[in-house]
N, C-alpha and C. Protein backbone atom coordinates (compact mmCIF):
# COMPACT_ATOMS: atom_id res chain seq x y z
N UNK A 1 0.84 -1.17 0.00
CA UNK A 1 0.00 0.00 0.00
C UNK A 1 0.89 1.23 0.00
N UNK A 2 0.93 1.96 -1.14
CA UNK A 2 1.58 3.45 -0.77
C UNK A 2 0.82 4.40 -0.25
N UNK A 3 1.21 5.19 0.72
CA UNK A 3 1.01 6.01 1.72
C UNK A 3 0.88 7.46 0.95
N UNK A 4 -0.02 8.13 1.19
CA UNK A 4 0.07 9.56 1.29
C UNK A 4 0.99 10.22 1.16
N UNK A 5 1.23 11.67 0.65
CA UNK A 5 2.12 12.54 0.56
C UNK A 5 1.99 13.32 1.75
N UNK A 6 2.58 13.58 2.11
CA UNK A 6 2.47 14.64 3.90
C UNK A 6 1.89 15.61 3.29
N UNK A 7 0.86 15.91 4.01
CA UNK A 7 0.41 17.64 3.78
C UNK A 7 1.08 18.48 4.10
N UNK A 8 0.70 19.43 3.54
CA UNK A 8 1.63 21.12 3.58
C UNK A 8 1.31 21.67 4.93
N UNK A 9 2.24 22.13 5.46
CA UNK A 9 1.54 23.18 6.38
C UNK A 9 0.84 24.45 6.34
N UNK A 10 -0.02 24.47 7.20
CA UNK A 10 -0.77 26.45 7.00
C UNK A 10 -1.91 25.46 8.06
N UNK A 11 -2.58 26.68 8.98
CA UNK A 11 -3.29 26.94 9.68
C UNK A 11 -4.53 25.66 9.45
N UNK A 12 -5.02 26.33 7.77
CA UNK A 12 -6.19 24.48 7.31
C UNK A 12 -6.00 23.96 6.62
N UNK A 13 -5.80 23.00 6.51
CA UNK A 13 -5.57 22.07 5.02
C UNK A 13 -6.77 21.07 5.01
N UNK A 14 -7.02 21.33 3.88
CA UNK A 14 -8.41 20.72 3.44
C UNK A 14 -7.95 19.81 1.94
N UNK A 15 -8.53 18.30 2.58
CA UNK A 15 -7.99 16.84 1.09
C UNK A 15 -9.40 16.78 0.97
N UNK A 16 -9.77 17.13 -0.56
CA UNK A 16 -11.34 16.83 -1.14
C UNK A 16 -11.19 15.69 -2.20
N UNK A 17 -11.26 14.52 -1.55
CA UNK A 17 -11.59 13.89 -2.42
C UNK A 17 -12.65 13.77 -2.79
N UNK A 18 -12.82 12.86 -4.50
CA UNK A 18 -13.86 12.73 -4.92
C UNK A 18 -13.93 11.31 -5.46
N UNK A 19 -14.92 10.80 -5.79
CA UNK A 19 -15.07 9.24 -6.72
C UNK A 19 -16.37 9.53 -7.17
N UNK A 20 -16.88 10.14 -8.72
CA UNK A 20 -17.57 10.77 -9.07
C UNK A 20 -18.07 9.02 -9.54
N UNK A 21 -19.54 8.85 -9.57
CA UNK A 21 -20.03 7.97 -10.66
C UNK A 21 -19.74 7.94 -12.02
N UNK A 22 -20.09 9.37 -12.22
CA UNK A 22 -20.13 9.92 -14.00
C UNK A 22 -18.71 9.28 -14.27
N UNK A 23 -17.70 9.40 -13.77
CA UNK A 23 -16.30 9.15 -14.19
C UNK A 23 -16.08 7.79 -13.98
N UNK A 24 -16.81 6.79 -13.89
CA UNK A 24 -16.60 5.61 -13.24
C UNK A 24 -15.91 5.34 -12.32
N UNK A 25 -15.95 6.39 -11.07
CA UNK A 25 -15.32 6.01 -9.94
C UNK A 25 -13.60 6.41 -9.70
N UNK A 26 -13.21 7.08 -11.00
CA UNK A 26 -11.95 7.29 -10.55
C UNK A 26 -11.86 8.53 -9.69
N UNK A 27 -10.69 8.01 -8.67
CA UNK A 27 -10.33 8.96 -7.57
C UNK A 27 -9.45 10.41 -8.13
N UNK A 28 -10.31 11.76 -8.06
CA UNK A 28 -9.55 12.43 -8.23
C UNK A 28 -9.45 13.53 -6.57
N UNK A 29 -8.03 14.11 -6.37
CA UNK A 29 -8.15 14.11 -5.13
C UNK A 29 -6.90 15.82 -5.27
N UNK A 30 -7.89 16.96 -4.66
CA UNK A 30 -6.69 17.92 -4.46
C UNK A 30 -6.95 18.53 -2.52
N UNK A 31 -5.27 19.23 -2.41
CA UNK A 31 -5.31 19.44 -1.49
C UNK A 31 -4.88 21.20 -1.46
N UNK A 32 -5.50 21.88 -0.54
CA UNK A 32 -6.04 23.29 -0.15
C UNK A 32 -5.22 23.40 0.84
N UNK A 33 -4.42 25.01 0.55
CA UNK A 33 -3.81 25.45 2.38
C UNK A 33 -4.01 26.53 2.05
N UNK A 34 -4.47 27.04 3.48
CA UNK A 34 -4.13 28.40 3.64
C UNK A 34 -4.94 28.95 5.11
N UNK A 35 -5.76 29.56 5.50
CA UNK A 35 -6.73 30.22 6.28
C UNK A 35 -7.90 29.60 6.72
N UNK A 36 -8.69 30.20 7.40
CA UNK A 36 -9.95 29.87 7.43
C UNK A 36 -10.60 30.21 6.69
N UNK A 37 -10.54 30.86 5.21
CA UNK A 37 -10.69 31.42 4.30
C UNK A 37 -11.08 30.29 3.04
N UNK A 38 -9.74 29.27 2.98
CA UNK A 38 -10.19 27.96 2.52
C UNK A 38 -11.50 26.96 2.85
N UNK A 39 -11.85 26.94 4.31
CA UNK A 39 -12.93 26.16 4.78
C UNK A 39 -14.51 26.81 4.20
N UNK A 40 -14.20 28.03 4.46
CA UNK A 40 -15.42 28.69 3.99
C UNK A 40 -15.43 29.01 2.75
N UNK A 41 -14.36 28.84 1.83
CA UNK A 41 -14.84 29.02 0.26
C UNK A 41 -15.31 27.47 -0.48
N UNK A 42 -15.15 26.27 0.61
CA UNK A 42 -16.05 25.28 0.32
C UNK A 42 -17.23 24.92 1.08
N UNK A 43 -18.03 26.00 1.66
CA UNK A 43 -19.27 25.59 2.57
C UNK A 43 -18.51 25.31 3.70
N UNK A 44 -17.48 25.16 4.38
CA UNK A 44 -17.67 25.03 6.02
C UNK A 44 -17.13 25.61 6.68
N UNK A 45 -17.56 25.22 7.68
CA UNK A 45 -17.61 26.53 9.29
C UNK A 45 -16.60 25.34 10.25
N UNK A 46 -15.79 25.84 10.61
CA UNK A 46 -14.87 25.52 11.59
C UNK A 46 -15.09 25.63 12.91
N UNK A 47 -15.28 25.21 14.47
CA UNK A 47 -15.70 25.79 15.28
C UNK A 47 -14.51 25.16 16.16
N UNK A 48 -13.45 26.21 17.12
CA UNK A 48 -12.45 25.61 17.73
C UNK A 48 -13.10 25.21 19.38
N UNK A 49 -13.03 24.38 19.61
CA UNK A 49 -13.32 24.25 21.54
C UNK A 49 -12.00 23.88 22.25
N UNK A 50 -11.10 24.33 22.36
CA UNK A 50 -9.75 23.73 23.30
C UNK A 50 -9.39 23.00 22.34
N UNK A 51 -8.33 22.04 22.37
CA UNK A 51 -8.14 21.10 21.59
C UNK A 51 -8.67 20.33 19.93
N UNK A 52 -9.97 20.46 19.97
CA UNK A 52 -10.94 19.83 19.37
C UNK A 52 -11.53 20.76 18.43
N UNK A 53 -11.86 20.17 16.72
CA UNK A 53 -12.21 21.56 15.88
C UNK A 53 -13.35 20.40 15.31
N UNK A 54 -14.26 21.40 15.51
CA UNK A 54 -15.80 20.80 14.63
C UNK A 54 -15.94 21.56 13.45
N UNK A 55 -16.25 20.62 12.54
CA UNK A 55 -16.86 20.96 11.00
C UNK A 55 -18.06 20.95 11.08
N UNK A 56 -18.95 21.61 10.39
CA UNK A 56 -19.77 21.85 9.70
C UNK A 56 -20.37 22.31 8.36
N UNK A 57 -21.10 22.02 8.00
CA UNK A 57 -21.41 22.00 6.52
C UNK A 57 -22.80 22.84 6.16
N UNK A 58 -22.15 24.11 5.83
CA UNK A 58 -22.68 25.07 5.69
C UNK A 58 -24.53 25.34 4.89
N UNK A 59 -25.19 25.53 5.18
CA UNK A 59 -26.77 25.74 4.28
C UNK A 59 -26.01 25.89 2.63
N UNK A 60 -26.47 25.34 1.80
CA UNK A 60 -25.92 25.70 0.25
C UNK A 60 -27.42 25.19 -0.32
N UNK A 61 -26.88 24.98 -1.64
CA UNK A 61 -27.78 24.40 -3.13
C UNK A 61 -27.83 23.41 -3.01
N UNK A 62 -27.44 22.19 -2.04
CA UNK A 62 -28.10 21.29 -2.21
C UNK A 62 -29.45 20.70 -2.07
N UNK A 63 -30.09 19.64 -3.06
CA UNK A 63 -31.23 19.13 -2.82
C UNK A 63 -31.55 18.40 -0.99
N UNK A 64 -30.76 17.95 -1.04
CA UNK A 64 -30.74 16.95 0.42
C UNK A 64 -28.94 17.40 1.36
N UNK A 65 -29.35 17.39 2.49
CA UNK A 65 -30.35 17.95 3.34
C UNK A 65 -30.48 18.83 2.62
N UNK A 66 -32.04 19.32 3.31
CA UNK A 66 -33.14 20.82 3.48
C UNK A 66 -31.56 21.74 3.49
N UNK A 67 -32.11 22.28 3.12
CA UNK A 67 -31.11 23.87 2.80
C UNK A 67 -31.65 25.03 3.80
N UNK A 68 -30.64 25.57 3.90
CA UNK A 68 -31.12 26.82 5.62
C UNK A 68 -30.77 26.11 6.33
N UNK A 69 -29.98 25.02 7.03
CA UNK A 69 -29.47 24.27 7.92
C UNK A 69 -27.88 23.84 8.15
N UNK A 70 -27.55 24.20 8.47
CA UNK A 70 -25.88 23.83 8.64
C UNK A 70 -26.10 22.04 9.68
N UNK A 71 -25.05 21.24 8.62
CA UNK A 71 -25.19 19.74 9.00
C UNK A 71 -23.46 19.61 9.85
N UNK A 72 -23.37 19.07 10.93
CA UNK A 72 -22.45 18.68 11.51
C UNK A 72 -21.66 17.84 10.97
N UNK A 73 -20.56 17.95 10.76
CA UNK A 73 -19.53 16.66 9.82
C UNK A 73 -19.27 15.65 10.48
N UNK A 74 -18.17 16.30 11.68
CA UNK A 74 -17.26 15.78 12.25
C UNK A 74 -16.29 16.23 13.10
N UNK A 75 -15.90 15.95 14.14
CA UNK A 75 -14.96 16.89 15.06
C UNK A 75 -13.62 16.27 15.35
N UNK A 76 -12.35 16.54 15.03
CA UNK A 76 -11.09 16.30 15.26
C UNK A 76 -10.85 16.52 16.28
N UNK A 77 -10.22 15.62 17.20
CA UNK A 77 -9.38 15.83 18.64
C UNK A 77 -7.58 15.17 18.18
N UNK A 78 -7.31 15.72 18.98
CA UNK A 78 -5.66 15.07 19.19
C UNK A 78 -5.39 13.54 19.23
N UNK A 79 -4.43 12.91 18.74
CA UNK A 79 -4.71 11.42 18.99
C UNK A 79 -3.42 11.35 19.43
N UNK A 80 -3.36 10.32 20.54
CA UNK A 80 -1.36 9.92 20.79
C UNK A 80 -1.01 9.31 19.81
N UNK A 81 0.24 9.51 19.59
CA UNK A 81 0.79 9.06 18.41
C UNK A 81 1.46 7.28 18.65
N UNK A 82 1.41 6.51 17.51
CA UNK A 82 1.58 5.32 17.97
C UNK A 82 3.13 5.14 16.92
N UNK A 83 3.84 4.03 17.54
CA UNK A 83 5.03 3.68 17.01
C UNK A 83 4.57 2.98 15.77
N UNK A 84 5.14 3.07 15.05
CA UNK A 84 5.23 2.68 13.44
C UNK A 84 5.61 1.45 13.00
């Protein structure tokens, strides 16, 4: 299995992948740095609590969910790091 390229540093880095149907599934995949400026020029809201950063997914054009609603993603905490 080859491994990932290390991400760049800056404040957010955002990996969008995709596996579109239309394309039969091939993985196309880019990666974003810069600000909080990046999160919100793709629909999401960042929310820091101590340690721990929650995503959210901003009201847009989509059909599903209802629109006017910001949907919760997912929240990152710190993990110990394990030997390799």
């Amino acid at each position: 299995m080859t491994l990932p390229a290390p991400l760049p540093a800056g404040d957010v880095v955002v990996h969008d992948v995709l596996a579109d149907e239309a394309a039969g599934y091939t993985r196309r995949g880019e990666v974003l740095t810069g600000g909080v400026s990046i999160a919100r020029s793709l629909n999401l809201w960042l929310t820091v609590d101590g340690s721990a950063v929650t995503v959210e997914r901003l009201p847009g054009r989509a059909a599903f969910p209802r629109t006017g609603v910001s949907t919760r993603l997912f929240t990152l905490t710190p993990q110990a790091s394990r030997p390799v």
